[in-house]
N, C-alpha and C. Protein backbone atom coordinates (compact mmCIF):
# COMPACT_ATOMS: atom_id res chain seq x y z
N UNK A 1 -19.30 52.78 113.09
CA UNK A 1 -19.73 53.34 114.36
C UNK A 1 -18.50 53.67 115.20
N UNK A 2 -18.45 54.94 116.03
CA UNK A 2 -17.41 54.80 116.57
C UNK A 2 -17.45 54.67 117.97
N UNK A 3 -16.04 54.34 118.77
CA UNK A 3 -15.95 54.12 120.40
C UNK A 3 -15.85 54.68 121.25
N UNK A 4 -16.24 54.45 121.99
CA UNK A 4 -16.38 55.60 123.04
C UNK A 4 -15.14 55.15 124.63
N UNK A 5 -15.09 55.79 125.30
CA UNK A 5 -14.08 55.18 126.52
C UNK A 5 -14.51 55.90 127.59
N UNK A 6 -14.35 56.13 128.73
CA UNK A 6 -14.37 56.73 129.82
C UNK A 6 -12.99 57.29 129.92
N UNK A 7 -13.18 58.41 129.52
CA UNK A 7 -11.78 59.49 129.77
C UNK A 7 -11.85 60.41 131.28
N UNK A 8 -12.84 60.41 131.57
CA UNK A 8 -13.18 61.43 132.91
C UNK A 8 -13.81 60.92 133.99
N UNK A 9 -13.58 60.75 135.10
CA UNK A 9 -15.17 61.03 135.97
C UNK A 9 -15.14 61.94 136.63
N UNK A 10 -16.34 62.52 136.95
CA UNK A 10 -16.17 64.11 137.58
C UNK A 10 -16.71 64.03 138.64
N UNK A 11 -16.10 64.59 140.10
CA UNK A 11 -16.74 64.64 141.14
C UNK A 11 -17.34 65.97 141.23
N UNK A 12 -18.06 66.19 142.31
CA UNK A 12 -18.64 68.03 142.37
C UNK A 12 -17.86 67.31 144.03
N UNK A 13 -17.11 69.04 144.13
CA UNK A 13 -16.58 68.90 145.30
C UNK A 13 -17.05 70.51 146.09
N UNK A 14 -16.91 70.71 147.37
CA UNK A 14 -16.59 71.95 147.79
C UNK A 14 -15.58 72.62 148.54
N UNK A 15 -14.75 71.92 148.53
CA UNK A 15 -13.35 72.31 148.62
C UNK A 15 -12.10 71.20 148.10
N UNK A 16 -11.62 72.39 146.64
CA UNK A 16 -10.64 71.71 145.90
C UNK A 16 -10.13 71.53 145.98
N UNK A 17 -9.32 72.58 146.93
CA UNK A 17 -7.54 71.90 147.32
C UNK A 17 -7.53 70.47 147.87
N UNK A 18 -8.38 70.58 149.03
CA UNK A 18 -8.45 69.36 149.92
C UNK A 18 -9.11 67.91 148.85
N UNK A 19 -10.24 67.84 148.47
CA UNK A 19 -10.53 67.17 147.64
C UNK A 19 -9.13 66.48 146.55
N UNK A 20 -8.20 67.59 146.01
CA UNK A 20 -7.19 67.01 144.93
C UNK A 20 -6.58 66.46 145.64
N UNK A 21 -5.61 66.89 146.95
CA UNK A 21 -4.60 66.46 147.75
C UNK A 21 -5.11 64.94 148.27
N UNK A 22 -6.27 64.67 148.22
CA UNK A 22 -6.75 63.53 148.69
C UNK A 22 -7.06 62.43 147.46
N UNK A 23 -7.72 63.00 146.61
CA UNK A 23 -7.83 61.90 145.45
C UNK A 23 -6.64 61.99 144.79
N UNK A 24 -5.76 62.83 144.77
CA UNK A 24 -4.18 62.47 144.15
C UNK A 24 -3.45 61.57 144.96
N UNK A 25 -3.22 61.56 146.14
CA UNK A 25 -2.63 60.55 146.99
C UNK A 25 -3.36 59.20 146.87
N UNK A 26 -4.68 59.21 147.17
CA UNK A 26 -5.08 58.16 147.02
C UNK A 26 -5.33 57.09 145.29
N UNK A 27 -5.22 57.86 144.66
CA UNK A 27 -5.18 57.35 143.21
C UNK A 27 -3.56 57.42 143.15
N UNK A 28 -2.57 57.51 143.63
CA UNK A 28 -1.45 58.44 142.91
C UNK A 28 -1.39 59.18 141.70
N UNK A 29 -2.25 59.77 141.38
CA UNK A 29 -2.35 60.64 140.46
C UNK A 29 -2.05 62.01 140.60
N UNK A 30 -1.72 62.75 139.20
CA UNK A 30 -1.39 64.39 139.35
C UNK A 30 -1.95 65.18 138.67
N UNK A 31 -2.25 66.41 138.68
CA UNK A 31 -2.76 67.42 138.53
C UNK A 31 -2.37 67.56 137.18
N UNK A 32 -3.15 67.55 136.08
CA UNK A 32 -3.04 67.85 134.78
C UNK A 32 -3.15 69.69 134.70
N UNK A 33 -1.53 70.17 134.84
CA UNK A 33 -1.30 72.10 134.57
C UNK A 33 -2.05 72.32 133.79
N UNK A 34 -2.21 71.68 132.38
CA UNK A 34 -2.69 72.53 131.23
C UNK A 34 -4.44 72.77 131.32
N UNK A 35 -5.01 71.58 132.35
CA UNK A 35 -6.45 71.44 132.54
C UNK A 35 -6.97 72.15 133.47
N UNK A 36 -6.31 72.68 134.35
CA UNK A 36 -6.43 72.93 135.56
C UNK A 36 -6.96 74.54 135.87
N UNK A 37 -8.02 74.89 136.65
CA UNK A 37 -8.42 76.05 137.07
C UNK A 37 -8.74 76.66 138.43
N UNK A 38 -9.37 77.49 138.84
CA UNK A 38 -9.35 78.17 140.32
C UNK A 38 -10.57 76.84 140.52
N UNK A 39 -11.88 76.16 139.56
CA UNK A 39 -12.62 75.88 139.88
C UNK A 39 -13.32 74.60 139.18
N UNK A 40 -11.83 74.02 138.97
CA UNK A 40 -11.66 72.76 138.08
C UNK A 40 -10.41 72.13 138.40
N UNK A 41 -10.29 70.94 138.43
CA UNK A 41 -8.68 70.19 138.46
C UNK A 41 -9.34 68.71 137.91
N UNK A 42 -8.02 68.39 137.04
CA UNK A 42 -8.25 67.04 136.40
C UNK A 42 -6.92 66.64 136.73
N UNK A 43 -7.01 65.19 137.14
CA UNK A 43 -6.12 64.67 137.95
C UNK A 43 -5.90 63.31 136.76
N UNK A 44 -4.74 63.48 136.07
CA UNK A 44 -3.99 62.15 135.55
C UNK A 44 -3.51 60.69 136.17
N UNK A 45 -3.67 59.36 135.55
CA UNK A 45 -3.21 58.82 136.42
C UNK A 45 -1.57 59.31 136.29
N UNK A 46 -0.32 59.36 137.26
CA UNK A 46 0.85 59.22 136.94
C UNK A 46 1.55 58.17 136.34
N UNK A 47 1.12 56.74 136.51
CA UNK A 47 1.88 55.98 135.88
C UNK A 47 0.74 54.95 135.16
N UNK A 48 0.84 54.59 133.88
CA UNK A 48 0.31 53.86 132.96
C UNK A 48 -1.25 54.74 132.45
N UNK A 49 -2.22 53.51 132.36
CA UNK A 49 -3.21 53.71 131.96
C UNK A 49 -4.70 54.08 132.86
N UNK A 50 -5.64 54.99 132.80
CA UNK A 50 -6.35 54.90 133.48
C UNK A 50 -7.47 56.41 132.91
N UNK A 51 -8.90 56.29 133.42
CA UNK A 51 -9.15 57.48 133.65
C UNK A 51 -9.26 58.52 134.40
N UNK A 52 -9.61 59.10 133.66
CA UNK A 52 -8.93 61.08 135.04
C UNK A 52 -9.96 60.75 135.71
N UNK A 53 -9.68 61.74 137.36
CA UNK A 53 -10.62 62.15 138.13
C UNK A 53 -10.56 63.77 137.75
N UNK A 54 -12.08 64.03 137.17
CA UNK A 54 -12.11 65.17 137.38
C UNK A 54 -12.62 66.20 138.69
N UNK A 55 -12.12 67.15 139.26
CA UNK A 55 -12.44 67.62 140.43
C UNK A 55 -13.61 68.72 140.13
N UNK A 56 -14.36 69.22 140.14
CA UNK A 56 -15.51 70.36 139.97
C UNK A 56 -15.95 70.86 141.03
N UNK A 57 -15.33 72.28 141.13
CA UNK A 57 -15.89 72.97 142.41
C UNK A 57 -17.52 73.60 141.89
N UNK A 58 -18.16 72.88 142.48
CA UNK A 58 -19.81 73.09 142.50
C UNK A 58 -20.52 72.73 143.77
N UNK A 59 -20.87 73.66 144.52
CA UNK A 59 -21.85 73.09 145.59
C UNK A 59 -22.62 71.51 145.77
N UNK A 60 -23.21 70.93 146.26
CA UNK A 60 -24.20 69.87 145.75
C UNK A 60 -24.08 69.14 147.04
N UNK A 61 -25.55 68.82 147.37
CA UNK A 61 -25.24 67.85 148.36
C UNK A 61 -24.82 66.06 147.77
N UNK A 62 -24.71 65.62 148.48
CA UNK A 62 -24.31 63.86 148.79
C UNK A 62 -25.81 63.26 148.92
N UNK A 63 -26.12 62.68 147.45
CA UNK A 63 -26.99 61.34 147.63
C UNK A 63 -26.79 60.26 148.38
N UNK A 64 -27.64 59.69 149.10
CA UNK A 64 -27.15 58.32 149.68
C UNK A 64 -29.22 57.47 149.31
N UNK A 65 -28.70 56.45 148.93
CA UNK A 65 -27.37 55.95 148.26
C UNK A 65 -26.94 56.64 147.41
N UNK A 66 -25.38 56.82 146.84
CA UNK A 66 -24.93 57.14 145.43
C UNK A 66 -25.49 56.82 144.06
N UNK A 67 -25.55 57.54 143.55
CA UNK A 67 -26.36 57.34 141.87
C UNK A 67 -25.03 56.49 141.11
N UNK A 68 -24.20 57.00 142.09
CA UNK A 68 -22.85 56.40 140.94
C UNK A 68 -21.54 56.40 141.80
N UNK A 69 -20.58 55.65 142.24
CA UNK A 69 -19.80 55.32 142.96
C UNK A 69 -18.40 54.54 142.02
N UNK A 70 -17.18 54.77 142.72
CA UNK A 70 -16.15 54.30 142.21
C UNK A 70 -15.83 53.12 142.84
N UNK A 71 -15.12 52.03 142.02
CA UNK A 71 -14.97 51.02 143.04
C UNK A 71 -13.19 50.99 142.56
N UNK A 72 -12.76 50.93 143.79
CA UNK A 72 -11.27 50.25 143.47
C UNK A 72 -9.99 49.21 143.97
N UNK A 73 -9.97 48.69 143.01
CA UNK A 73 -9.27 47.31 143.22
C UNK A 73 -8.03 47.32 143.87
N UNK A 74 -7.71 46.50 144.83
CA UNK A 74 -6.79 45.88 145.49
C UNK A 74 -6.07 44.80 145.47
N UNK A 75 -4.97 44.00 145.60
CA UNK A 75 -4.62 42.65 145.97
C UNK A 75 -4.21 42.81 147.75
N UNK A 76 -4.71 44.27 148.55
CA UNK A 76 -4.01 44.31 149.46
C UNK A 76 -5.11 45.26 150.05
N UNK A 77 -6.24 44.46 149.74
CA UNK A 77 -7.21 45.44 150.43
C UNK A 77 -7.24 46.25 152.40
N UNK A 78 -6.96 45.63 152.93
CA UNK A 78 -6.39 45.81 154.59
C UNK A 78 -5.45 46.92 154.06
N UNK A 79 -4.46 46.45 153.80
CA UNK A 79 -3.25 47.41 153.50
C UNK A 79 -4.03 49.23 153.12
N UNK A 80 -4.49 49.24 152.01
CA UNK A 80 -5.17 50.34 151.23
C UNK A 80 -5.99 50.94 152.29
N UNK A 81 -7.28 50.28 152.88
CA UNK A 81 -8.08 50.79 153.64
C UNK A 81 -7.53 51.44 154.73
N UNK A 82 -6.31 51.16 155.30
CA UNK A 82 -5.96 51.68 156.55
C UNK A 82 -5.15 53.32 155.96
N UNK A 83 -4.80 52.91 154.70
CA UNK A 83 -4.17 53.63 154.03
C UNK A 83 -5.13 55.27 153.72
N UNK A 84 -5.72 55.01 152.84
CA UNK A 84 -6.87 55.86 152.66
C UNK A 84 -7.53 56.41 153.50
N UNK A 85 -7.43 55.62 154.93
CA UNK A 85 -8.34 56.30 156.17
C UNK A 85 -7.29 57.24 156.68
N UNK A 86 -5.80 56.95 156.90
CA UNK A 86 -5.22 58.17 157.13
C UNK A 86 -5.03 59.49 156.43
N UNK A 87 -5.69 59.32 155.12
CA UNK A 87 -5.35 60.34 154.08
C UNK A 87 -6.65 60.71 154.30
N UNK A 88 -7.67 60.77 154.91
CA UNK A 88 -8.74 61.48 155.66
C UNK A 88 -10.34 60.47 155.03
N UNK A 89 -10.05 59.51 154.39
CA UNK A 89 -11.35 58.67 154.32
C UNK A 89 -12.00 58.37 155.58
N UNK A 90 -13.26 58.09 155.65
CA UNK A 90 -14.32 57.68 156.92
C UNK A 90 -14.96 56.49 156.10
N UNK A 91 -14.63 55.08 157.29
CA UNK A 91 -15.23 54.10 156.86
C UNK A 91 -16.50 54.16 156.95
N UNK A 92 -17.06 53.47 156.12
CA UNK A 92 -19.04 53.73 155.96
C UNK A 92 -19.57 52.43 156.84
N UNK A 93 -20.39 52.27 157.36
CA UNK A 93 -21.04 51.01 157.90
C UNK A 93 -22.29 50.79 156.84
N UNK A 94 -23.10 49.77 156.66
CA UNK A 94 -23.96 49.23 156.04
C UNK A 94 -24.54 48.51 156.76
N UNK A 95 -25.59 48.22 157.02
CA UNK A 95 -25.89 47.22 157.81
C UNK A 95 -26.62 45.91 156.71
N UNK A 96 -26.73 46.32 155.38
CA UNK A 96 -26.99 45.45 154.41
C UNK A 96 -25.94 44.74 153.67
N UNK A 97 -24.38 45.37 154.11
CA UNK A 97 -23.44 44.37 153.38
C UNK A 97 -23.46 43.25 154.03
N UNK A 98 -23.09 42.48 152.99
CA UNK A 98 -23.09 40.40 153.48
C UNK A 98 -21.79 40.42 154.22
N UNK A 99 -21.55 39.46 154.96
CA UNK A 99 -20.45 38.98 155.80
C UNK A 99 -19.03 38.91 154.93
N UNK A 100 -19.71 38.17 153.72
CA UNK A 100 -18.59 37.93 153.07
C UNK A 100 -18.30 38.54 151.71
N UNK A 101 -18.75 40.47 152.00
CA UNK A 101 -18.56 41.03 150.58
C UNK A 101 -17.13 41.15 150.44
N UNK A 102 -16.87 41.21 149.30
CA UNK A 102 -15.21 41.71 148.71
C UNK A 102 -15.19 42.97 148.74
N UNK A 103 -15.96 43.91 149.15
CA UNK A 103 -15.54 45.34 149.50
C UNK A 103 -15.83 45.85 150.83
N UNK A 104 -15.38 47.06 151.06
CA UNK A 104 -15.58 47.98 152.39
C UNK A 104 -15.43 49.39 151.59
N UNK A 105 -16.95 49.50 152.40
CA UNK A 105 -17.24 50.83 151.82
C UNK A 105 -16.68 52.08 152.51
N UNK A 106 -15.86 53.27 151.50
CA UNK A 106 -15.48 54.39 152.67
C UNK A 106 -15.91 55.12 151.86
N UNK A 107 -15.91 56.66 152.33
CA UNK A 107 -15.87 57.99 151.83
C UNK A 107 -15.01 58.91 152.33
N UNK A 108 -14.94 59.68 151.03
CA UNK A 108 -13.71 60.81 150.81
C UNK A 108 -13.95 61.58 152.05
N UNK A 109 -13.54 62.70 151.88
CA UNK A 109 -13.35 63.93 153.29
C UNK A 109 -14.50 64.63 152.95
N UNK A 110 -15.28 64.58 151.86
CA UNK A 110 -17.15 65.45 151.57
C UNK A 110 -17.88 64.41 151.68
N UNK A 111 -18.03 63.31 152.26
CA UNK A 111 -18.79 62.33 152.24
C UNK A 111 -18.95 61.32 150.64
N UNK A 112 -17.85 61.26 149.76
CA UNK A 112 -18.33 60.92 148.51
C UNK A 112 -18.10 59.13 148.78
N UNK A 113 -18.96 58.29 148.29
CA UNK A 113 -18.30 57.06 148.61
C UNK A 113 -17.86 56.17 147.62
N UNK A 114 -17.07 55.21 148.13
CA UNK A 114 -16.23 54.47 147.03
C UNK A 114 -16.15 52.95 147.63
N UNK A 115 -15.73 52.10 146.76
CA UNK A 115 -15.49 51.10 147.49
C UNK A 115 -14.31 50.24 147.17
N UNK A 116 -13.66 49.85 148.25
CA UNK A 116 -12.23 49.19 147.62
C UNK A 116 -12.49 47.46 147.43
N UNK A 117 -12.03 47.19 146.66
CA UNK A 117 -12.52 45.76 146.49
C UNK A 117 -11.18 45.19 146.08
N UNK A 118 -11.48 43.74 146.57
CA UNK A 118 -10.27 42.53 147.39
C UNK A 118 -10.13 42.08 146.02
N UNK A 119 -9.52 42.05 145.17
CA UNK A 119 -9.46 41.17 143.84
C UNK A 119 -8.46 40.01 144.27
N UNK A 120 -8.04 39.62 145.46
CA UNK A 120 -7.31 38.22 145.43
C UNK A 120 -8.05 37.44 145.23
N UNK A 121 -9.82 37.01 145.08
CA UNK A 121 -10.40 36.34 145.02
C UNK A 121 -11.43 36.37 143.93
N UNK A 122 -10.38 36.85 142.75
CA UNK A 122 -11.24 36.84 141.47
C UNK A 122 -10.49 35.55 140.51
């Protein structure tokens, strides 16, 4: 039988430039030239291992809740969040997260959401 991996995840965005410039900074990741189109961008991690973000210019609105959401790890969660909000994230409120979740939920600059999570306490 063979294995499978998560090589991609694909967002639908509606504006790419802005969308890459933002999930590249915030992933530090880069623009894979050879993948790349007026209405496509796949974003590498730059250093080590990881999977792509793929970018897809396609209309679509924003489910809420998300069918499917990224979560990403920290040892410096404060640090990141303040981080990401200047690179144009909007923190999300919940009024169902617990006091004491290990994440804070934000979204990208199209409303996509993600969540950064505290791994000092794994």
């Amino acid at each position: 039988m063979g294995k499978v991996r998560v090589g991609s995840i694909v967002i639908r965005v509606d504006d790419l430039e802005r969308q890459t410039a933002f999930w590249a900074a915030a992933l530090d990741y880069e623009p894979a030239d050879d993948a790349s189109s007026d209405d496509f961008v796949i974003l590498r991690p730059k250093h080590g291992n990881g999977p792509n973000i793929s970018l897809d210019l396609t209309r679509s609105r924003v489910h809420l809740p998300p069918r499917i959401h990224l979560d990403l790890y920290t040892d410096d969660q404060a640090g990141e969040v303040q981080r990401l909000l200047a690179l144009g994230a909007i923190e999300v409120k919940w009024r169902r997260r617990p006091a004491n979740a290990d994440y804070v939920i934000l979204a990208d600059p199209e409303g996509n959401r993600f969540c950064v999570v505290d791994t000092t306490h794994v």
